[in-house]
Protein backbone atom coordinates (compact mmCIF):
# COMPACT_ATOMS: atom_id res chain seq x y z
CA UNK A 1 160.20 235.17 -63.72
CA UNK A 2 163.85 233.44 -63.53
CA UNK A 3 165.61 237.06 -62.69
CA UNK A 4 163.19 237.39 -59.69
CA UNK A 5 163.37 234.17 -58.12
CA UNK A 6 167.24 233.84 -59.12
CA UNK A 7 167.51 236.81 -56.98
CA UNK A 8 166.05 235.18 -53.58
CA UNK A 9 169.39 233.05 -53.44
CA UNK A 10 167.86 229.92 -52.16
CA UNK A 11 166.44 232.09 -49.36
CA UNK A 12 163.54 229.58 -49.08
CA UNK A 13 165.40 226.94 -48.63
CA UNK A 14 165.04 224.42 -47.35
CA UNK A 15 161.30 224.15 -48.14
CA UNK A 16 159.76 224.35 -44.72
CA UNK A 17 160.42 227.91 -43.90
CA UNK A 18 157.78 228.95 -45.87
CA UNK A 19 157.41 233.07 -46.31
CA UNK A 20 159.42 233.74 -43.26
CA UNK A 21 162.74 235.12 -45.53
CA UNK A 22 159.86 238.15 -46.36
CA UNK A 23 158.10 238.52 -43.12
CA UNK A 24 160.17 241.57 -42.42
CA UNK A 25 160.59 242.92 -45.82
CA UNK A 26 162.28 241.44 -48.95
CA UNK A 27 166.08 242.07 -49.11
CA UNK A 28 167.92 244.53 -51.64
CA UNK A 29 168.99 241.26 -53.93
CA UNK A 30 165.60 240.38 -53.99
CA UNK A 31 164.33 243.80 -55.11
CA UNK A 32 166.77 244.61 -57.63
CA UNK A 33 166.31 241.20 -58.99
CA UNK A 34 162.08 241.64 -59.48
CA UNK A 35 163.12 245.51 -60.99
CA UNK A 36 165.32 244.50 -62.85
CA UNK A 37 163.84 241.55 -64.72
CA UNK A 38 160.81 243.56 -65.02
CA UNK A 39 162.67 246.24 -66.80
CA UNK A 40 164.56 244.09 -69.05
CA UNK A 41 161.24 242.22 -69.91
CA UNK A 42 159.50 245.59 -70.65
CA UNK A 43 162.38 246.61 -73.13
CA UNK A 44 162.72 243.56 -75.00
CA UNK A 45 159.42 242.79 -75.35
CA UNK A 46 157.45 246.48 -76.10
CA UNK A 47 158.02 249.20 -78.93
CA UNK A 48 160.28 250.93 -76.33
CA UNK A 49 163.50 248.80 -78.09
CA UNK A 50 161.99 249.09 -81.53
CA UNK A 51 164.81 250.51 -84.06
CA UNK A 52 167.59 249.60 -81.33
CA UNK A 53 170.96 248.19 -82.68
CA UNK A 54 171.89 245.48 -80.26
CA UNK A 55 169.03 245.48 -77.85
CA UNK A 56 169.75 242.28 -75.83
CA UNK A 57 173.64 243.87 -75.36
CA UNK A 58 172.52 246.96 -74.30
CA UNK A 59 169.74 245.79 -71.98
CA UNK A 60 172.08 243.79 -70.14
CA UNK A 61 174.46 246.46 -70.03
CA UNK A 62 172.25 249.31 -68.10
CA UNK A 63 171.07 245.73 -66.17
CA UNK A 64 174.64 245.30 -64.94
CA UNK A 65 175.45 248.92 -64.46
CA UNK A 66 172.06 249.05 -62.50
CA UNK A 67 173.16 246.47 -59.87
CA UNK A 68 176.36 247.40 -59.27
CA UNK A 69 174.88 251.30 -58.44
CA UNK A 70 172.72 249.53 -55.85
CA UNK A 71 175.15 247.18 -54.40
CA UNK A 72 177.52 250.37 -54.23
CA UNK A 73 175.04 252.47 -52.38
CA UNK A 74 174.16 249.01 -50.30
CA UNK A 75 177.69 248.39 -49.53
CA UNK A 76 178.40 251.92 -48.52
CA UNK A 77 175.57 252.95 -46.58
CA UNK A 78 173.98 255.73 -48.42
CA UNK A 79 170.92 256.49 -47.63
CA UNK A 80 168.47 259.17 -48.33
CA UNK A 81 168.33 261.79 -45.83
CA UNK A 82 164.66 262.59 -44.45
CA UNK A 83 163.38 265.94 -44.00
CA UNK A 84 161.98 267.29 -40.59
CA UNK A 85 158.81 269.01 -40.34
């Protein structure tokens, strides 16, 4: 819960603006943030770390590596290229 709304970055602030930040769609911080607290919560707290030497380190680890991939391919403009019919 404190990954995801760490990741808005005060977006709905101050208070009055209500859900207009997300009207249009929710940012790449914002996503990353929700997927990525989700995914650390899921390995911590499941059997999928079970037997795993250092699990907080290594969560964080593939955590970090995961946002710097995506502010990378942010911050370089790669995109996905779509197929014509």
């Amino acid at each position: 819960m404190c990954g995801t709304i760490s990741g808005c970055g005060g977006a709905f602030l101050p208070m009055n603006k209500g859900l207009d930040p997300i009207l249009k769609g929710m940012g790449y911080p914002m996503i990353t943030a929700c997927v990525g607290s989700t995914l650390v919560h899921l390995f911590m707290n499941t059997s999928m770390s079970e037997g795993v030497i250092d699990k907080k380190e290594k969560a964080h680890l593939h955590l970090v590596l995961m946002f710097i991939l995506v502010g990378l391919v942010n911050g370089l403009g790669l995109k996905a290229k779509v197929k014509q019919a």
